[in-house]
Protein backbone atom coordinates (compact mmCIF):
# COMPACT_ATOMS: atom_id res chain seq x y z
CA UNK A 1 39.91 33.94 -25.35
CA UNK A 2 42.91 36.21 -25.15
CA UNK A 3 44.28 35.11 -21.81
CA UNK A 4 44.08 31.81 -23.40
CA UNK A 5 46.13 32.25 -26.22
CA UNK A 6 48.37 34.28 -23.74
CA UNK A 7 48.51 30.86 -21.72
CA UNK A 8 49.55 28.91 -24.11
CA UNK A 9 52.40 31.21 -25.61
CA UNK A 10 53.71 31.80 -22.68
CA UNK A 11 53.99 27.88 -21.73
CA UNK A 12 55.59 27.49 -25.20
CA UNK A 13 58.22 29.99 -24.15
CA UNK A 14 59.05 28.46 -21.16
CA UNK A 15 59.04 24.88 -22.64
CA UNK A 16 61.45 26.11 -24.90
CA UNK A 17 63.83 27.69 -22.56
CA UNK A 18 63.66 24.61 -20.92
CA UNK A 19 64.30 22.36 -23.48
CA UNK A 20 67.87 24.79 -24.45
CA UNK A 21 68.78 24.07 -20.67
CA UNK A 22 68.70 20.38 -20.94
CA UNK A 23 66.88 19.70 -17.61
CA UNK A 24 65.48 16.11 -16.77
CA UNK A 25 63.46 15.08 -13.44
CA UNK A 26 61.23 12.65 -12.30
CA UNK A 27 57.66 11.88 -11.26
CA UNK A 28 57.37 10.66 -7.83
CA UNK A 29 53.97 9.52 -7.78
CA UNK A 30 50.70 10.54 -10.40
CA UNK A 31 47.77 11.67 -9.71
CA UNK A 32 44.64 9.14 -8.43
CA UNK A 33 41.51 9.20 -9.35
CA UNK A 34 38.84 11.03 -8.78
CA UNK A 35 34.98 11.03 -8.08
CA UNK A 36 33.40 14.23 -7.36
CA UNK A 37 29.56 15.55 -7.48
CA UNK A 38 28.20 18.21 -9.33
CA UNK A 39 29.22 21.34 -7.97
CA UNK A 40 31.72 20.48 -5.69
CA UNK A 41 35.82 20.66 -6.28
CA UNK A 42 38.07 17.56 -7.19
CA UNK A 43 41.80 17.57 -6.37
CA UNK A 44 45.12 16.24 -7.61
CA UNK A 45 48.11 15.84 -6.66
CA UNK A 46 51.56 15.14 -8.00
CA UNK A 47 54.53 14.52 -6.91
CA UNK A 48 57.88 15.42 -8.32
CA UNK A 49 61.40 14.95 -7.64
CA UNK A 50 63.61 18.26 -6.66
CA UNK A 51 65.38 20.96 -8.95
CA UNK A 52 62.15 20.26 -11.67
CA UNK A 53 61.39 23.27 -13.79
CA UNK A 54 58.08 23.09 -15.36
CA UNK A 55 54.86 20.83 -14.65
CA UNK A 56 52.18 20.70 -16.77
CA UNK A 57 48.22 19.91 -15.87
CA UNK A 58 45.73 18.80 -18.76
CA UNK A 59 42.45 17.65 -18.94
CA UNK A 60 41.21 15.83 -21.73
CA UNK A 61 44.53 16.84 -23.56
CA UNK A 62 43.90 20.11 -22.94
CA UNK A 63 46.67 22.09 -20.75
CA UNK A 64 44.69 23.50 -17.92
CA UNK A 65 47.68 24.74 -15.91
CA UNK A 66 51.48 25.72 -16.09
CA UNK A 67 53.41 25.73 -13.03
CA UNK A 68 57.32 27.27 -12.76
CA UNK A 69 59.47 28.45 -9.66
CA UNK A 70 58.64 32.01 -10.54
CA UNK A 71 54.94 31.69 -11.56
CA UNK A 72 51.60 29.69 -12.26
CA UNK A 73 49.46 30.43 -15.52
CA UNK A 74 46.09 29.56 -15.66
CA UNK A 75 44.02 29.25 -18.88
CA UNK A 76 40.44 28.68 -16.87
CA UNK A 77 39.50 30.42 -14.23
CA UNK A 78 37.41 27.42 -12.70
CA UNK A 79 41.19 25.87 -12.40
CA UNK A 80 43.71 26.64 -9.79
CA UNK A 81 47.02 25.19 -8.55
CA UNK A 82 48.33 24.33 -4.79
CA UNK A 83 52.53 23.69 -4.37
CA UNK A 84 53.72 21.69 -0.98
CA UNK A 85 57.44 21.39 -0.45
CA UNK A 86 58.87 18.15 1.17
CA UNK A 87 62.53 16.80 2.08
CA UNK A 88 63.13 15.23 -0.92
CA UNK A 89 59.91 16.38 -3.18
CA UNK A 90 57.65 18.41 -4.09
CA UNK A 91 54.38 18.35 -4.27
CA UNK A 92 51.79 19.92 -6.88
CA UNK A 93 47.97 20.28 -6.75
CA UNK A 94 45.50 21.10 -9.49
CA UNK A 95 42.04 22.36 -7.88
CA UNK A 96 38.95 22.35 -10.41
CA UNK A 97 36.61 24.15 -8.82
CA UNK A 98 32.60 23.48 -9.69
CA UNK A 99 33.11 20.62 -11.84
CA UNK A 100 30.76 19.61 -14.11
CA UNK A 101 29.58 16.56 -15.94
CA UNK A 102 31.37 17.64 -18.76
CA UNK A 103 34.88 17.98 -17.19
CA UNK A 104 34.83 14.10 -17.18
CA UNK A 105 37.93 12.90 -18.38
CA UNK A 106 41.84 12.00 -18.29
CA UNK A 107 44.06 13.83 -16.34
CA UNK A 108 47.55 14.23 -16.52
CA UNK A 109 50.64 15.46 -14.57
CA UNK A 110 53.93 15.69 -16.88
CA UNK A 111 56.76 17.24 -16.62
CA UNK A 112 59.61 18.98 -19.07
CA UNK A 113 61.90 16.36 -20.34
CA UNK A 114 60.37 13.55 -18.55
CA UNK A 115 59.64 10.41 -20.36
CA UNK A 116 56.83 9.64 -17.36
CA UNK A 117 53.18 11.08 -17.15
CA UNK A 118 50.90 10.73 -14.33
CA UNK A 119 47.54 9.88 -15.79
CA UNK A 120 44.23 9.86 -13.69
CA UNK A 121 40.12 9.79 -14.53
CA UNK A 122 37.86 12.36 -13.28
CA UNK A 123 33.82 11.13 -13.02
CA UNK A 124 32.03 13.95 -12.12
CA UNK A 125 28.15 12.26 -10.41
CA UNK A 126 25.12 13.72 -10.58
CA UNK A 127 22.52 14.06 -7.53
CA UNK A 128 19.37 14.74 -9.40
CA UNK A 129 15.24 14.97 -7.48
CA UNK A 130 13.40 12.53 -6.02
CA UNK A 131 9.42 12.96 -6.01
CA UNK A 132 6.20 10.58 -4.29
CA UNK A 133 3.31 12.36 -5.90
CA UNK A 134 1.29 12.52 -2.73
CA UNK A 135 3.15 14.33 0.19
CA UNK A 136 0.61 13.03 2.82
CA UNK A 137 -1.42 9.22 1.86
CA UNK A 138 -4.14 8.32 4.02
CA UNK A 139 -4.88 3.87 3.89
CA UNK A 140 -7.15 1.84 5.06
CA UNK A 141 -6.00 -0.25 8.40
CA UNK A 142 -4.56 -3.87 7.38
CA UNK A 143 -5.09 -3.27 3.32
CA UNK A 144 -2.61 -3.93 1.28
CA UNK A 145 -1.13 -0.38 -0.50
CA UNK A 146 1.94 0.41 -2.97
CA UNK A 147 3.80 3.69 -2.23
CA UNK A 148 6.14 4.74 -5.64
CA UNK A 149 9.25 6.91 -5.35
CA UNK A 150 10.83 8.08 -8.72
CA UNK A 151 14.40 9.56 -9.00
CA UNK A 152 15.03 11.54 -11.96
CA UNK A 153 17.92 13.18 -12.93
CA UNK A 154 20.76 11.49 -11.30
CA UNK A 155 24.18 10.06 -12.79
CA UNK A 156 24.32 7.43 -12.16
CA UNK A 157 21.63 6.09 -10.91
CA UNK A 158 20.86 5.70 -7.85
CA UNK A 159 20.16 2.86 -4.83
CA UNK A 160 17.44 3.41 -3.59
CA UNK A 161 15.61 2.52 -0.20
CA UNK A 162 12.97 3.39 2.09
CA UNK A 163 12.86 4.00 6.17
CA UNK A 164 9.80 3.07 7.53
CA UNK A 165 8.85 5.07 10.73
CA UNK A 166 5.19 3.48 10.49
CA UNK A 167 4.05 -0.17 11.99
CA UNK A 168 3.60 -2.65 9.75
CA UNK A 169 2.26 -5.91 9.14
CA UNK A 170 4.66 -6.63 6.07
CA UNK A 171 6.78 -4.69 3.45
CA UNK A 172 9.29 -5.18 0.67
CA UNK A 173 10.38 -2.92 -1.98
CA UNK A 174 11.70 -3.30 -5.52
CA UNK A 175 13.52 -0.60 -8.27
CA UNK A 176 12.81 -0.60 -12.01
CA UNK A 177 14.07 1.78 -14.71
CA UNK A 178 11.33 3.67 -15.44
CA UNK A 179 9.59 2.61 -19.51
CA UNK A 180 11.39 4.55 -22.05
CA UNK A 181 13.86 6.46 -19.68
CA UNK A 182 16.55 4.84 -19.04
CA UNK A 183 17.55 8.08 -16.76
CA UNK A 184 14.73 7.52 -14.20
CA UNK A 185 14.55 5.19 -11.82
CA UNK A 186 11.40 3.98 -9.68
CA UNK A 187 11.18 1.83 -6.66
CA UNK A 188 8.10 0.87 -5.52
CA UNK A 189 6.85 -0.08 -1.82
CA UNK A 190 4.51 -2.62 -0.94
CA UNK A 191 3.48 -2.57 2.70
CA UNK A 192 0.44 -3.09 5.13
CA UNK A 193 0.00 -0.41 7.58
CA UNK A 194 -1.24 -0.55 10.98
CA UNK A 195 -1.10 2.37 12.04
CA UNK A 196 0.14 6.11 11.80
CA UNK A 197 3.39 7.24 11.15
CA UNK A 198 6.26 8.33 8.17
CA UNK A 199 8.13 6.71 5.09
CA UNK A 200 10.72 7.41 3.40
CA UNK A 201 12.21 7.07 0.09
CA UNK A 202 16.10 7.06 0.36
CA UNK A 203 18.82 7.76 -2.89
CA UNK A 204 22.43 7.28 -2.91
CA UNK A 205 25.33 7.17 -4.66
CA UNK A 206 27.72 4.40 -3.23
CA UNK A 207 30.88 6.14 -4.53
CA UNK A 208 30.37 9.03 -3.09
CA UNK A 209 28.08 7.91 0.24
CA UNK A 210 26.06 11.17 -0.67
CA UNK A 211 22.37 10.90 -0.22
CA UNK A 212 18.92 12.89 -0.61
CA UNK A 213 15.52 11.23 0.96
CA UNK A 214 12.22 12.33 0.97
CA UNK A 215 9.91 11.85 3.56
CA UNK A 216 6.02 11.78 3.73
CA UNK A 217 3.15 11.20 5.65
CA UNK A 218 1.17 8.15 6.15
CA UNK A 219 -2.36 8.87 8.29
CA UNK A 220 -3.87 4.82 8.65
CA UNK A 221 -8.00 5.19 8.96
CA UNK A 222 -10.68 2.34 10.06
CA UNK A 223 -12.65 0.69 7.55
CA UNK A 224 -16.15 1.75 7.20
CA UNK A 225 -18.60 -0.32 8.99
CA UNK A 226 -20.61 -2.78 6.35
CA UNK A 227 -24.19 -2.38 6.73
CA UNK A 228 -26.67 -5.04 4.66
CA UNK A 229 -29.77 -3.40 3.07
CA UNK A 230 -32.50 -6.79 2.77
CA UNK A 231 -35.42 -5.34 -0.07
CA UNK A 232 -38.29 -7.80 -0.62
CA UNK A 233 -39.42 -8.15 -4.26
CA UNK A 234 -42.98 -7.52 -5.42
CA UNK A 235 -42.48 -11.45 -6.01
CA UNK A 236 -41.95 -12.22 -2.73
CA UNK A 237 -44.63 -9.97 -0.93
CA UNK A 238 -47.23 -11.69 -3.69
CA UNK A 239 -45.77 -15.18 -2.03
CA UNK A 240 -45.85 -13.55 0.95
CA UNK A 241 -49.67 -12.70 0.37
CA UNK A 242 -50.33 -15.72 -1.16
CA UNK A 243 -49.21 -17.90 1.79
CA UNK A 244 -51.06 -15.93 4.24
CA UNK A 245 -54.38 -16.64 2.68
CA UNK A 246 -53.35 -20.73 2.28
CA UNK A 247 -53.04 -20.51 6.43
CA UNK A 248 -55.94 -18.37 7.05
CA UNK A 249 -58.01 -20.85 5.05
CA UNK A 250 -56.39 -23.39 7.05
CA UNK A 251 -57.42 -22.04 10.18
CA UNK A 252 -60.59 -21.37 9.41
CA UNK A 253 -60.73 -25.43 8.05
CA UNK A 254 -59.96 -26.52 11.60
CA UNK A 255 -62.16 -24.02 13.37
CA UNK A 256 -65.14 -25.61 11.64
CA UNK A 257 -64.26 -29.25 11.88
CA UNK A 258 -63.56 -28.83 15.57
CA UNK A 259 -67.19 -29.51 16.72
CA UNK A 260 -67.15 -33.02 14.66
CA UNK A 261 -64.03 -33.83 16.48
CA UNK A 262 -65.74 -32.97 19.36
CA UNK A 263 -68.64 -35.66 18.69
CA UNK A 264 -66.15 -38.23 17.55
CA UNK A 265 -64.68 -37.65 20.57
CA UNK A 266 -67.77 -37.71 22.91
CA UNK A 267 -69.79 -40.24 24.21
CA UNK A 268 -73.57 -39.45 22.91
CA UNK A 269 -76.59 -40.72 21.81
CA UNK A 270 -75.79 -41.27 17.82
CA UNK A 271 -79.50 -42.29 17.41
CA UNK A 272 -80.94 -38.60 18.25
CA UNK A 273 -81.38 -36.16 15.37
CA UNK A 274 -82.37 -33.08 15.94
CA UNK A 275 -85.01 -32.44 13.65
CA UNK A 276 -84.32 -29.11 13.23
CA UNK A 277 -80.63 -29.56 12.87
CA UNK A 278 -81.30 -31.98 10.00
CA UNK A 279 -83.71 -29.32 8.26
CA UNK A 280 -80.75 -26.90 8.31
CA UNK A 281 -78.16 -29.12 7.09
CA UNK A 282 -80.80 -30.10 4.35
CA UNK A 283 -81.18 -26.06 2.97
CA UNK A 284 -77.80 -25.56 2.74
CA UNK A 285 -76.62 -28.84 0.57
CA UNK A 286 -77.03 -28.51 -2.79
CA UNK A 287 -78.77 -30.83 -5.35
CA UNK A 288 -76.57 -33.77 -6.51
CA UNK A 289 -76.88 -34.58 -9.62
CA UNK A 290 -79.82 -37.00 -10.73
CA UNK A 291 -81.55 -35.73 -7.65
CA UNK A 292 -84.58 -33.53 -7.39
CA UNK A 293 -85.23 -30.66 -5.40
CA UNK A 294 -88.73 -30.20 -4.22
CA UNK A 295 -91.05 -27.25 -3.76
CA UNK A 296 -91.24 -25.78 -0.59
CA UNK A 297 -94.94 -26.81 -0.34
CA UNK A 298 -94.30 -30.05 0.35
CA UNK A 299 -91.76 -29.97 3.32
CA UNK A 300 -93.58 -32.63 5.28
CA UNK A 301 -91.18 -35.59 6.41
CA UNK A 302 -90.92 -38.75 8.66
CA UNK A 303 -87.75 -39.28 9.96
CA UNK A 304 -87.05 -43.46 10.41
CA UNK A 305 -83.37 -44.34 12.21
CA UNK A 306 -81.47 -47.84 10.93
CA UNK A 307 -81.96 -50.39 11.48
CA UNK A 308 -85.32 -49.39 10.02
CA UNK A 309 -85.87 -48.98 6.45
CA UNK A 310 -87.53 -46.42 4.49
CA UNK A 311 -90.59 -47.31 3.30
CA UNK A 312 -90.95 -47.09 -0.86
CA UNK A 313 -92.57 -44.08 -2.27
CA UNK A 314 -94.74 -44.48 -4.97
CA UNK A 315 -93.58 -45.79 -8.50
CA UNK A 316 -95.00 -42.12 -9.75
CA UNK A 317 -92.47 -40.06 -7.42
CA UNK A 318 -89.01 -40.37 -8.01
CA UNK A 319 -86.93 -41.52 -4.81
CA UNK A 320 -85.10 -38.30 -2.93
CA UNK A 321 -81.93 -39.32 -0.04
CA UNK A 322 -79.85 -37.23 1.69
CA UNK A 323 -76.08 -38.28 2.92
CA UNK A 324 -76.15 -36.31 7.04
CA UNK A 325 -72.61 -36.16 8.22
CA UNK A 326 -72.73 -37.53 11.08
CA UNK A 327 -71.42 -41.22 12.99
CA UNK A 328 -74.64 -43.45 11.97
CA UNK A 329 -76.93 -42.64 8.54
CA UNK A 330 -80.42 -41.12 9.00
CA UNK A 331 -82.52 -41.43 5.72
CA UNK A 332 -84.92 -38.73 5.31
CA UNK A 333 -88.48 -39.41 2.83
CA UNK A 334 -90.42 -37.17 1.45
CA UNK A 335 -94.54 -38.55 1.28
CA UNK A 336 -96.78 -36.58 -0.62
């Protein structure tokens, strides 16, 4: 804080020597402006006419450097000063080294008894971080995915881009300010891979062409294979079941009408009955109703073929038919 005050004592000294001796010059040509990154140095020049005493740097109204003939005070350290010496001018040069956002600002170029001031604007930009959150993504072939790159940190912000070292099916890519930061930036990429390969996220800053980019992996796999699993309900087995039985019963329908077909389909003697054939079919039918079935005992019968007639039983006995499946009727009568 000393050397500062030191500084600006000694300037006053000098402007007032100058001021006794009456000397008036010229500026040539100001300073121009200025964009520099974080970190880096910005430069200005001036240019002054011959036989000038004193100029004077300032930034932000604030005098940064004093510049004679005989000597140069400085009153930062991160400032220094370059001279050149023309024909007919001369040339000075304020160097601010490791500039910083907050250096941002006029800057002028005056000189002792001059009327004009070169004035000039220093923007000091900001290359902040970039980040994917995965460092290596592994897709499904021909799916649709979204790859998001945010920058953070930057002034201002930046363009961003993407190189795509991967083949594709289709891409496109848009940037958004990020919700409720309006200091982050996110651009998001919408592609469909087909294979292997890298992408990219590039940030710049157009007025000073600088750039960072990021680069990750992108490993494309084959979709599983789709395999159908068919169960069968207890539902459908029971139908299942159920069914089975309907054609069994079926089958065993046909089996048994197959030897009537067979006589249908013949050419036999309709009029024989076999007697014992008839006596079977008899034991197995059961009474109809209104009929009467009669004790073994009495199993004596005449058998009589149409055209005959049966002759009439007693009014005591009741009357007993039977119905014998078969092409022509046989009537069977029971005489006790």
């Amino acid at each position: 804080m000393e050397g500062r005050w030191r500084g600006v004592l000694a300037v006053l000294v000098i402007l007032a020597r100058l001021t006794a001796s009456g000397s008036s010059y010229q500026i040539i040509e100001g300073p121009q402006n200025v964009t520099a990154l974080k970190g880096s140095e910005a430069r200005f020049n001036c240019t002054v006419t011959h036989g000038w005493k004193l100029i004077m740097w300032t930034l932000k109204n604030v005098v940064m450097l004093s510049i004679t003939s005989q000597e140069t005070i400085i009153t930062n350290d991160r400032f220094t000063s370059a001279s050149y010496n023309g024909s007919d001018s001369f040339i000075s040069e304020m160097i601010i080294h490791d500039v910083q956002p907050s250096d941002s600002g006029l800057v002028q170029c005056s000189l002792q008894n001059s009327d004009v001031v070169g004035t000039a604007f220093l923007s000091v930009e900001v290359m902040g971080t970039l980040n994917i959150p995965n460092s290596s993504l592994v897709v499904m072939e021909g799916e649709p995915c979204n790859v998001t790159c945010s920058a953070l940190g930057w002034t201002p912000l930046p363009d961003i881009s993407w190189e795509l070292e991967v083949p594709v099916s289709q891409s496109s890519y848009y940037s958004v300010l990020e919700p409720g930061d309006f200091t982050r930036t996110l651009s998001v990429l919408a592609l469909t891979p087909l294979g292997n390969g890298t992408l990219t996220c590039v940030a710049e800053l157009k007025n000073l062409q600088a750039s960072k980019s990021l680069t990750v992996n992108l490993t494309v796999v084959q979709p599983p294979p789709v395999f159908c699993c068919c169960g069968i309900s207890r539902r459908e087995k029971e139908e299942s079941s159920y069914q089975n039985e309907i054609r069994k019963t079926a089958s065993m329908k046909t089996i048994k009408a197959e030897p009537e077909t067979r006589l249908k389909s013949g050419k036999e003697n309709y009029g024989y009955s076999s007697e014992e054939a008839r006596r079977a079919q008899i034991a197995s039918l059961p009474p109809k109703s209104g009929e009467v079935s009669l004790p073994k005992q009495h199993n004596y019968s005449s058998i009589y073929q149409e055209p005959k007639t049966c002759q009439p039983s007693p009014a005591s006995h009741p009357r007993v038919s039977f119905d014998v499946a078969s092409p022509r009727k046989v009537r069977n009568a029971t005489l006790v």
